[in-house]
Each structure stands twice: as structure tokens, then as C-alpha cells.
PDB file of N, CA and C in Angstrom:
ATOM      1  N   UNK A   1     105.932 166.270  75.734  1.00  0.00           N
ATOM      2  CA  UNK A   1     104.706 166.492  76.466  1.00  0.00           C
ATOM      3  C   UNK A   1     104.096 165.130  76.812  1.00  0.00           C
ATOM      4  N   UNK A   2     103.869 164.884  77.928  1.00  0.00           N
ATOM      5  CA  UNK A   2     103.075 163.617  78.330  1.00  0.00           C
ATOM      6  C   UNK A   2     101.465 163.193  78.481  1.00  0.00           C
ATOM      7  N   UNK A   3     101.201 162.283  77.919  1.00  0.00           N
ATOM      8  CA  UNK A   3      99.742 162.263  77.803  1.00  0.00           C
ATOM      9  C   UNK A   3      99.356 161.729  79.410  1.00  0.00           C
ATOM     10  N   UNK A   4      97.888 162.570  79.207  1.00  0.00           N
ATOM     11  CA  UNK A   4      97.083 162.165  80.299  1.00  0.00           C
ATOM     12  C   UNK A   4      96.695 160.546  80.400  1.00  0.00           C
ATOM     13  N   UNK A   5      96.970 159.970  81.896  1.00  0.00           N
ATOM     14  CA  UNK A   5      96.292 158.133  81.371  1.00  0.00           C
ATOM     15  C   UNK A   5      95.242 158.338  82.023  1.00  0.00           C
ATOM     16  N   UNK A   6      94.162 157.666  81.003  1.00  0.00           N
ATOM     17  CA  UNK A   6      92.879 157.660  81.325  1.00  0.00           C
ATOM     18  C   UNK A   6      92.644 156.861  82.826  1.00  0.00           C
ATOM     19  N   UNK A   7      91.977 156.825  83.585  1.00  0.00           N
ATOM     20  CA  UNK A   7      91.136 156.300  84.655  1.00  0.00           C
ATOM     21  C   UNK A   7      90.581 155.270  84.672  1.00  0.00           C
ATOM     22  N   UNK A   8      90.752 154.105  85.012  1.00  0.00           N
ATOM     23  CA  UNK A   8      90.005 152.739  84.584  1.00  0.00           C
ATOM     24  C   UNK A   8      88.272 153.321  85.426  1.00  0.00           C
ATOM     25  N   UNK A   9      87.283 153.010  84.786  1.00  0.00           N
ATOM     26  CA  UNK A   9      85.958 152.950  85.378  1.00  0.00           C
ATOM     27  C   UNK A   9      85.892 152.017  86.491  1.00  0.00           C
ATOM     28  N   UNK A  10      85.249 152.163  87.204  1.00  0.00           N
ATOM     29  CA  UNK A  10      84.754 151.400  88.170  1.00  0.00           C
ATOM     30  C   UNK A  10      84.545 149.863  88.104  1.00  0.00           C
ATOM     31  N   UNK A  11      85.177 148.797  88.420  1.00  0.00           N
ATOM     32  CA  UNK A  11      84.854 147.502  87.968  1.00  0.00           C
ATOM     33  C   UNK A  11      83.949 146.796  89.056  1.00  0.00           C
ATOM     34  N   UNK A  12      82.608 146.247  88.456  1.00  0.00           N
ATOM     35  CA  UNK A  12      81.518 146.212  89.183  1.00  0.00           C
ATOM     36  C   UNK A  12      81.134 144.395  88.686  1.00  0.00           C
ATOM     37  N   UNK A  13      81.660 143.371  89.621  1.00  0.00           N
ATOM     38  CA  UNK A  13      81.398 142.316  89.424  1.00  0.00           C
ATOM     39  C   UNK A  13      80.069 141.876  88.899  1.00  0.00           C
ATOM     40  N   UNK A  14      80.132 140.345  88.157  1.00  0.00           N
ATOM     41  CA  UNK A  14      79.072 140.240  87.926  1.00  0.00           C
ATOM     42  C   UNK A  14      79.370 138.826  87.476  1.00  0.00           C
ATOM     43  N   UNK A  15      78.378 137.645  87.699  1.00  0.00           N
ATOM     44  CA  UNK A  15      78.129 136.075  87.500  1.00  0.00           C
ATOM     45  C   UNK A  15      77.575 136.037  86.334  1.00  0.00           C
ATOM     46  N   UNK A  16      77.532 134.882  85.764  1.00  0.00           N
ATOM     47  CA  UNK A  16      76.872 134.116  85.020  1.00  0.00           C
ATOM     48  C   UNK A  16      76.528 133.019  85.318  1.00  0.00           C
ATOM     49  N   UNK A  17      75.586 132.223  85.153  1.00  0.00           N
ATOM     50  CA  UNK A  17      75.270 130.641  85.428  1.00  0.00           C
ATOM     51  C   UNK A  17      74.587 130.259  84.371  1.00  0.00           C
ATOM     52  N   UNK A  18      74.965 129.129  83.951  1.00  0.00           N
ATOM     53  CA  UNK A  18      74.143 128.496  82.814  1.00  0.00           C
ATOM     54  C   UNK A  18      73.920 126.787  83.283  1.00  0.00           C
ATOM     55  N   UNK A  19      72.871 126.555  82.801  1.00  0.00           N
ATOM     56  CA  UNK A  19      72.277 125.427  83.600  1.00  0.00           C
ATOM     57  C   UNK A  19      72.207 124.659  82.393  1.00  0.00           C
ATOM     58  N   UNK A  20      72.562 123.234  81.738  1.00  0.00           N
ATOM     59  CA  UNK A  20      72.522 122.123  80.741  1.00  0.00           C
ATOM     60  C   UNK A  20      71.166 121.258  81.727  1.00  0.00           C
ATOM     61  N   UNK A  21      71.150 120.324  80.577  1.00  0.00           N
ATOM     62  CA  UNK A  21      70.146 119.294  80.998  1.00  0.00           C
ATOM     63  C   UNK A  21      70.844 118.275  81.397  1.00  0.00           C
ATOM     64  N   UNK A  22      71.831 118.493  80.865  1.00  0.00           N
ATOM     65  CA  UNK A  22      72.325 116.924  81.636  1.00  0.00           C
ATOM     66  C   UNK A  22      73.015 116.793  83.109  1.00  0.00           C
ATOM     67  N   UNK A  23      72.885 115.400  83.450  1.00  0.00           N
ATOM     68  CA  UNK A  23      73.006 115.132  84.752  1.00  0.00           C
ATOM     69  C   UNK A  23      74.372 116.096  85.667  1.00  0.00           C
ATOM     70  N   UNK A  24      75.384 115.980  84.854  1.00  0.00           N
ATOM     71  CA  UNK A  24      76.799 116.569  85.285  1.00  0.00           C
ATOM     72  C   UNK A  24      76.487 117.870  86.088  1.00  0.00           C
ATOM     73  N   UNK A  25      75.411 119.126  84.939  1.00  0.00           N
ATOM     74  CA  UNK A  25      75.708 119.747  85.684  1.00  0.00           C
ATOM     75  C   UNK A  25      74.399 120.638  86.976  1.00  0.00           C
ATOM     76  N   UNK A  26      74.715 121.536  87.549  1.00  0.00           N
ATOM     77  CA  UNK A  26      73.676 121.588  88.879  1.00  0.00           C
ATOM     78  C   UNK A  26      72.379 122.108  87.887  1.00  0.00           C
ATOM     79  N   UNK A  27      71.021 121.691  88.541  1.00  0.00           N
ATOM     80  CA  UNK A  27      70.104 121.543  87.915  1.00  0.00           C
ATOM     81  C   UNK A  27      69.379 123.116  87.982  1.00  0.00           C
ATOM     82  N   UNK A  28      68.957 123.281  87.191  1.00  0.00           N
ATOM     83  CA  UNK A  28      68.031 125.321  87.216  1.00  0.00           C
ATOM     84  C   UNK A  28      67.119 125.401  88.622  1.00  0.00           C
ATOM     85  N   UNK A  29      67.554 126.449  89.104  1.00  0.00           N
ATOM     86  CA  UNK A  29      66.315 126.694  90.433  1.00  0.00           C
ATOM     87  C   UNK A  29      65.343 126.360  89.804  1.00  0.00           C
ATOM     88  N   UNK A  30      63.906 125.748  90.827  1.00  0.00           N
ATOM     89  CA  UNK A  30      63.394 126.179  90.985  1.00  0.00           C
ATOM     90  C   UNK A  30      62.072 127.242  90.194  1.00  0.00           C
ATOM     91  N   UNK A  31      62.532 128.409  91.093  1.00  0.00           N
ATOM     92  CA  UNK A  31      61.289 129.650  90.531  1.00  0.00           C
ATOM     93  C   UNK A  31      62.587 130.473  89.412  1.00  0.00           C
ATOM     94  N   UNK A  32      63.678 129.368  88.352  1.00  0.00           N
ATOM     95  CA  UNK A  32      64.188 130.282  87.467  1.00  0.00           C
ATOM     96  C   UNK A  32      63.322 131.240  86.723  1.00  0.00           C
ATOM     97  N   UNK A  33      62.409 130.454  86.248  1.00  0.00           N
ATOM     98  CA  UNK A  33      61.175 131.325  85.030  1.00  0.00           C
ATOM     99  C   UNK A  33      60.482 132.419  85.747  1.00  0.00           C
ATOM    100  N   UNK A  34      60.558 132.706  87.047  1.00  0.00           N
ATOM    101  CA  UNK A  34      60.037 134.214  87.936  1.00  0.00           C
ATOM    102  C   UNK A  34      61.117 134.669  88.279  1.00  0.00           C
ATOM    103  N   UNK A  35      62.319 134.832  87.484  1.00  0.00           N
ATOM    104  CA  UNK A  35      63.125 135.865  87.366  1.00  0.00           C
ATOM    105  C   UNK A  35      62.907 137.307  86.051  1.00  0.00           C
ATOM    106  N   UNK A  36      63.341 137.927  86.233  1.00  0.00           N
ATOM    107  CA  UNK A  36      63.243 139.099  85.767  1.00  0.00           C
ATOM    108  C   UNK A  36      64.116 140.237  85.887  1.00  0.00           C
ATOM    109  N   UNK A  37      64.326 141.065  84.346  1.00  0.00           N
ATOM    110  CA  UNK A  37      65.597 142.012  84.271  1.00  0.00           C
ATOM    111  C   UNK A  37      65.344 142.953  85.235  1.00  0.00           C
ATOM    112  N   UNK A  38      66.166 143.740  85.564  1.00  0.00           N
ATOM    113  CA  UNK A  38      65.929 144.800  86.488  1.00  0.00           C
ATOM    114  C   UNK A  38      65.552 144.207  87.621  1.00  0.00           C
ATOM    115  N   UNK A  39      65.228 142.728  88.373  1.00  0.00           N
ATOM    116  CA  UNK A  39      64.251 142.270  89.473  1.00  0.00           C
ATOM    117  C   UNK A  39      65.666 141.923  90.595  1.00  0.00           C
ATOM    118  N   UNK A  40      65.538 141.911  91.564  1.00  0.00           N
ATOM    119  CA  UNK A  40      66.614 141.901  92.841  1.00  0.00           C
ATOM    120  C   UNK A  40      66.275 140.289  92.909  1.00  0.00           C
ATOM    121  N   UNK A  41      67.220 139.484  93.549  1.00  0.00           N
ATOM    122  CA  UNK A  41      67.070 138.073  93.965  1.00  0.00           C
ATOM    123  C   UNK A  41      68.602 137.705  94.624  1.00  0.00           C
ATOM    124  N   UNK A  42      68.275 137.002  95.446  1.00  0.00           N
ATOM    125  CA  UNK A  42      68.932 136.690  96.473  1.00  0.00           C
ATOM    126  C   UNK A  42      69.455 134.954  96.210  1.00  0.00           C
ATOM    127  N   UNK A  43      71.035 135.150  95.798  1.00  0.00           N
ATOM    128  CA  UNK A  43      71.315 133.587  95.285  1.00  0.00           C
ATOM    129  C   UNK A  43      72.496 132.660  96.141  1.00  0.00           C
ATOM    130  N   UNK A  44      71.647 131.313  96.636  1.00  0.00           N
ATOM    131  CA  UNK A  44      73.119 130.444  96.782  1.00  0.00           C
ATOM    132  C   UNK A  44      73.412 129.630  96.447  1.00  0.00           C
ATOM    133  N   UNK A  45      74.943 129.829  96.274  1.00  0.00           N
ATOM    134  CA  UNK A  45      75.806 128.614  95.166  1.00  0.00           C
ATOM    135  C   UNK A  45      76.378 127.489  96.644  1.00  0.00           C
ATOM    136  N   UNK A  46      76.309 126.509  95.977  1.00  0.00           N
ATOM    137  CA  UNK A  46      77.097 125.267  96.995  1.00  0.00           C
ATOM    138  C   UNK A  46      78.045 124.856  96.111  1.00  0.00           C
ATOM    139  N   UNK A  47      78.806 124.391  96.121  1.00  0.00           N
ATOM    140  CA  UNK A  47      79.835 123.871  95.349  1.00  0.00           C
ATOM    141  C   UNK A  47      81.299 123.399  95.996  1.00  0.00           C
ATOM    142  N   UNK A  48      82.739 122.984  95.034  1.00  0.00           N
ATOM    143  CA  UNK A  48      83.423 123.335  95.857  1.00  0.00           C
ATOM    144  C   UNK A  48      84.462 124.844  95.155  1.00  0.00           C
ATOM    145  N   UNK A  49      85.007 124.782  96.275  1.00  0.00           N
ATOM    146  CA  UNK A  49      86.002 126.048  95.540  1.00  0.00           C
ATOM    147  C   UNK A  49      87.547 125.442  94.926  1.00  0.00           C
ATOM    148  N   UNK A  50      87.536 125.519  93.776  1.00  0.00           N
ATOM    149  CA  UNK A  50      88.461 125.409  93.297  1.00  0.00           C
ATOM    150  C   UNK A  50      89.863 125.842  92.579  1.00  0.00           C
ATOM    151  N   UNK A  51      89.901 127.262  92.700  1.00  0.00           N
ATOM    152  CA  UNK A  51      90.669 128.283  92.964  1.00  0.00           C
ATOM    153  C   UNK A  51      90.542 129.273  93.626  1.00  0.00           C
ATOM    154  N   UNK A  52      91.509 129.813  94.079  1.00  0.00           N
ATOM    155  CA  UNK A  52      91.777 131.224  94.837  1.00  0.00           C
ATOM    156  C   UNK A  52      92.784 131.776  94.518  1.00  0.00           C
ATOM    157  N   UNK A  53      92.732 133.132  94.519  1.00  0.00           N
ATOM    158  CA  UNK A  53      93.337 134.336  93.836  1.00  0.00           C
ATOM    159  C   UNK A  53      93.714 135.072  94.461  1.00  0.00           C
ATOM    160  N   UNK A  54      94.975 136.040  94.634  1.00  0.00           N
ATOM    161  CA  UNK A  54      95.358 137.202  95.858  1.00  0.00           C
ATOM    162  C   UNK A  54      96.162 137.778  95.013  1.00  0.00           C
ATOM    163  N   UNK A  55      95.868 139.461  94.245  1.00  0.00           N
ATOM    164  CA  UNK A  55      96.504 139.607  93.450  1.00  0.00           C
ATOM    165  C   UNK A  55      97.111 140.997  94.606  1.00  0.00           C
ATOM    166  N   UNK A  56      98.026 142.129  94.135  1.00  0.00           N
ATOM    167  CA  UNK A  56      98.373 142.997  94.867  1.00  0.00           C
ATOM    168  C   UNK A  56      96.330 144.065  94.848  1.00  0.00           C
ATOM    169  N   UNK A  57      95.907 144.327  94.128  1.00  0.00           N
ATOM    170  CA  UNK A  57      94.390 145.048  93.839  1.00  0.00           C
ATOM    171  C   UNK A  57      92.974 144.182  94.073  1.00  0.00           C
ATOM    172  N   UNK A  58      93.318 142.680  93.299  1.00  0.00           N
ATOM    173  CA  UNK A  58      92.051 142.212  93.766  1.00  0.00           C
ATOM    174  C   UNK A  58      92.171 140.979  94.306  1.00  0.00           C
ATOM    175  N   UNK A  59      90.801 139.974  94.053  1.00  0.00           N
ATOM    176  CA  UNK A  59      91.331 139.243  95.057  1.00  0.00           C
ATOM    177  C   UNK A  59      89.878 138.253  94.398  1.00  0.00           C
ATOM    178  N   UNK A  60      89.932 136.843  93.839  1.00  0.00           N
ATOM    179  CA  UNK A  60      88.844 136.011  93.169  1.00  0.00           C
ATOM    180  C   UNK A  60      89.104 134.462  93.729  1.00  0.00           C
ATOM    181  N   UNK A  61      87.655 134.085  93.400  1.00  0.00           N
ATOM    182  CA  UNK A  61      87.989 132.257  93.710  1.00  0.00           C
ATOM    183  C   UNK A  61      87.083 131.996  92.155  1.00  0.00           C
ATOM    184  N   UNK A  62      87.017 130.893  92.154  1.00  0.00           N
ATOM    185  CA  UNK A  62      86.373 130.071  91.249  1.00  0.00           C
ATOM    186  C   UNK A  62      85.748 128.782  92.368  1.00  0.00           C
ATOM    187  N   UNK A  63      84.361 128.212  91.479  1.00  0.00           N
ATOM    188  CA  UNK A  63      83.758 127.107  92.356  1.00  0.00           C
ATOM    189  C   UNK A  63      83.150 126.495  91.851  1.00  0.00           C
ATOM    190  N   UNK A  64      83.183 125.152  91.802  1.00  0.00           N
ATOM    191  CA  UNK A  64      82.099 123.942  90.472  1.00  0.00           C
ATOM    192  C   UNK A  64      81.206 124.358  91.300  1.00  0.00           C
ATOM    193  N   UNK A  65      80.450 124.531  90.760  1.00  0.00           N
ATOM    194  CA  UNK A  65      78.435 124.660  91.260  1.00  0.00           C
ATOM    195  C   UNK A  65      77.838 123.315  91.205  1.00  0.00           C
ATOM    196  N   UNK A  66      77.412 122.851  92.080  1.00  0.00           N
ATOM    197  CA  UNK A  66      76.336 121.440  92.435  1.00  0.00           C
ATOM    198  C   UNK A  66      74.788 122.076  92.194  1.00  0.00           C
ATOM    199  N   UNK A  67      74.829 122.994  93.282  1.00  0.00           N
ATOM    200  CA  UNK A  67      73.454 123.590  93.796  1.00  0.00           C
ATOM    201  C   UNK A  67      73.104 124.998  93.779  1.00  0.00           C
ATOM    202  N   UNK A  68      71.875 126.019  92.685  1.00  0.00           N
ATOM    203  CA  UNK A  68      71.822 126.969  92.851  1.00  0.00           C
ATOM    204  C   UNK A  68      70.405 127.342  93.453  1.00  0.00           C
ATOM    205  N   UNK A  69      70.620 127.920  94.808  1.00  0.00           N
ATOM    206  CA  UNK A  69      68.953 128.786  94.950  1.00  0.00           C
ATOM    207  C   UNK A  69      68.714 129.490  94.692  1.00  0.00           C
ATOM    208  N   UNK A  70      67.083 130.229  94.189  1.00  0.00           N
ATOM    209  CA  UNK A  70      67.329 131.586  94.073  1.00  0.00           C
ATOM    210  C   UNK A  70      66.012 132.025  94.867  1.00  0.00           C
ATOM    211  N   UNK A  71      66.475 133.363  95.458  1.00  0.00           N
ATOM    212  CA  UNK A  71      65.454 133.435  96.474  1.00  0.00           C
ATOM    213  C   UNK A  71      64.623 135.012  96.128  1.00  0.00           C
ATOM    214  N   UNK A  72      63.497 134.992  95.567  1.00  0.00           N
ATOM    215  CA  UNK A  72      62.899 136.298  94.555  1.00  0.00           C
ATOM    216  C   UNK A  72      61.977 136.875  95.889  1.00  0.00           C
ATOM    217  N   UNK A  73      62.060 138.104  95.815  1.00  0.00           N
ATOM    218  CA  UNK A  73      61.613 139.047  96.986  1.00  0.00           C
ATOM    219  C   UNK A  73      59.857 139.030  96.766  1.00  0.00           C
ATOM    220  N   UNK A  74      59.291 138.473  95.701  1.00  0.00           N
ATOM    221  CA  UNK A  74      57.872 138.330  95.826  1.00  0.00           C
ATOM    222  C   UNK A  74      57.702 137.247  95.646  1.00  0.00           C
ATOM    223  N   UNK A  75      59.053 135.960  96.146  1.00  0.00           N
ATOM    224  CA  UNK A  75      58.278 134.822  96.658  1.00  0.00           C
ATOM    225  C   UNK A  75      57.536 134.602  98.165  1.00  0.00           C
ATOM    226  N   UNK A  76      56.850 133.569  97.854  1.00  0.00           N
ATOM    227  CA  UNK A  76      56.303 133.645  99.960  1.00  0.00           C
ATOM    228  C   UNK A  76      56.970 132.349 100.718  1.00  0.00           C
ATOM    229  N   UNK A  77      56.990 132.817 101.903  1.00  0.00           N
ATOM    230  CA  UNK A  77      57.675 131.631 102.801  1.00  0.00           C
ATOM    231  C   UNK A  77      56.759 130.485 102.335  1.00  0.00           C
ATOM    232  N   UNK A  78      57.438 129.229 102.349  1.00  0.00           N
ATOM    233  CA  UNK A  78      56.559 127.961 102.104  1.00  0.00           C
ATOM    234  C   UNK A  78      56.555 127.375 103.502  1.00  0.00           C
ATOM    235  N   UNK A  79      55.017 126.527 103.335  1.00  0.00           N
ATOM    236  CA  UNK A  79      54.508 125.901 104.585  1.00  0.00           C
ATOM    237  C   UNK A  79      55.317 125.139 105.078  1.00  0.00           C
ATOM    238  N   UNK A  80      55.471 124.365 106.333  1.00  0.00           N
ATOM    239  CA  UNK A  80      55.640 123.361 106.561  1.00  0.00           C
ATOM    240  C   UNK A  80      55.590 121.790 105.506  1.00  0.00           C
ATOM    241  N   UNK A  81      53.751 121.842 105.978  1.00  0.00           N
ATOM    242  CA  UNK A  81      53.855 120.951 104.392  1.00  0.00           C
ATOM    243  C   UNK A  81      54.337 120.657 103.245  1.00  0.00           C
ATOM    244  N   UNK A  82      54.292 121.916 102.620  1.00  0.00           N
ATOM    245  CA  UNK A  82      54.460 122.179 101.340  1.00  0.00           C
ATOM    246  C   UNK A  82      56.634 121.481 101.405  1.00  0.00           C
ATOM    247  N   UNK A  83      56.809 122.565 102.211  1.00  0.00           N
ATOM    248  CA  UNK A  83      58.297 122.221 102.430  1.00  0.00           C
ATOM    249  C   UNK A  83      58.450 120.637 102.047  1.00  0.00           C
ATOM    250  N   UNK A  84      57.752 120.019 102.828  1.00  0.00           N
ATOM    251  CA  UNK A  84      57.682 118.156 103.312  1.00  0.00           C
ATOM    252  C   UNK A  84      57.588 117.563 101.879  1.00  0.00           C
ATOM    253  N   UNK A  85      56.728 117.750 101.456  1.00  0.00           N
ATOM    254  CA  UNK A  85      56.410 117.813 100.178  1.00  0.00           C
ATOM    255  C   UNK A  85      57.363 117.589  98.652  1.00  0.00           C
ATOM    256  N   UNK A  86      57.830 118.938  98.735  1.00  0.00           N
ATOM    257  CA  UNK A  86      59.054 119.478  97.783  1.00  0.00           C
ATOM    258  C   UNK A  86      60.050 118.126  98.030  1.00  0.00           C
ATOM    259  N   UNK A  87      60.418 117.914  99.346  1.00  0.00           N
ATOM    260  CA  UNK A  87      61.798 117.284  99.793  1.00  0.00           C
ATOM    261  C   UNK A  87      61.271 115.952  99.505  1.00  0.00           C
ATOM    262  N   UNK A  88      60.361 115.324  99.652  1.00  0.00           N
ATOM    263  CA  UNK A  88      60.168 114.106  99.558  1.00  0.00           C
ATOM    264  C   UNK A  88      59.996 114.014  97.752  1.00  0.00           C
ATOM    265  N   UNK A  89      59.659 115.016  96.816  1.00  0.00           N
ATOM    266  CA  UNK A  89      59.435 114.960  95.502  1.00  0.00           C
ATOM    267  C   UNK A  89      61.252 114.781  95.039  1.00  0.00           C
ATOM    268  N   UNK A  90      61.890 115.632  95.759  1.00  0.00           N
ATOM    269  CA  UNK A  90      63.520 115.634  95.020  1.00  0.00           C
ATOM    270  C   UNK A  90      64.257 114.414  95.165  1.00  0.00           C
ATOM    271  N   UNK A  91      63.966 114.200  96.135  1.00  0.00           N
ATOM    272  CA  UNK A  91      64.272 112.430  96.852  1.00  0.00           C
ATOM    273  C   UNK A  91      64.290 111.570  95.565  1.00  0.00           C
ATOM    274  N   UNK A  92      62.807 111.891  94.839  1.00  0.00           N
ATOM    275  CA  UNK A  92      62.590 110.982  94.080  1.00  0.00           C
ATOM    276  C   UNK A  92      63.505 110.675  92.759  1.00  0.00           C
ATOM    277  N   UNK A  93      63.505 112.074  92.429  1.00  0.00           N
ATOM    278  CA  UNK A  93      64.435 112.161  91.325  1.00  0.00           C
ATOM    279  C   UNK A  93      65.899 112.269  91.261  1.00  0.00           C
TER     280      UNK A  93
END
């Protein structure tokens, strides 16, 4: 008699990022600390890509991260100024 094979569940991607203090690696957004469980946010990675994957089912890259944004749905567009501002502060550091 042959057993039934179970059904793999649904595989539902998912990231991690962890941010160090030191210089090497890309520095924490931003508005990290106005994140929140359950909260939607909108993220981009810059980096480069350093693998790629093509299997017969799926299909992955890998990418050193430089730069992460994160963009939270009850942030507000920033001014002009303010923009000017920010960019001339990162400059610095």
C-alpha cells in the first residue's frame, strides 16, 4: 500500500536585513525606529548582485547591500528644503 506524500505549503518569501555599526556595512534607514509589526513599507536595496540562481521550480539572486530605504505609508513627502538639507547633512558624514 502506498503512502500519501504530503503537499509542500505554499513558500512565501521573505528578507532579513541587519544593520552593524560599523563602517563596512550599509548604514540603518533613516525612519528605521517608525517601523512596525504588521505595518506595510515600501523598501530599496542598492547593492551589487552577486549571485544568480535558475533552478528547474525557482529562481534567486543574492546582493551585498550598500544602501537601504525604507519608505512607511504614514511618512510625508519632504520639502524641497528639507530634501537640500538632509543631502548636504550626509555629505558630511
Amino acid at each position: 500500500m502506498a503512502k500519501a506524500i504530503e503537499q509542500p505549503t505554499e513558500y512565501i518569501p521573505t528578507v532579513t536585513f541587519y544593520f552593524n555599526k560599523d563602517k563596512k556595512s550599509a548604514k540603518e534607514p533613516e525612519n528605521f525606529d517608525d517601523l512596525q509589526i504588521d505595518g506595510n513599507a515600501k523598501v530599496t536595496v542598492s547593492g551589487k548582485v552577486t549571485s544568480i540562481r535558475h533552478d528547474s521550480n525557482s529562481k534567486s539572486f543574492e546582493i551585498t547591500i550598500d544602501r537601504v530605504k525604507l519608505i512607511l505609508p504614514d511618512s510625508k513627502p519632504m520639502g524641497v528644503s528639507e530634501g537640500l538639507s538632509k543631502i548636504q547633512e550626509a555629505r558630511k558624514t
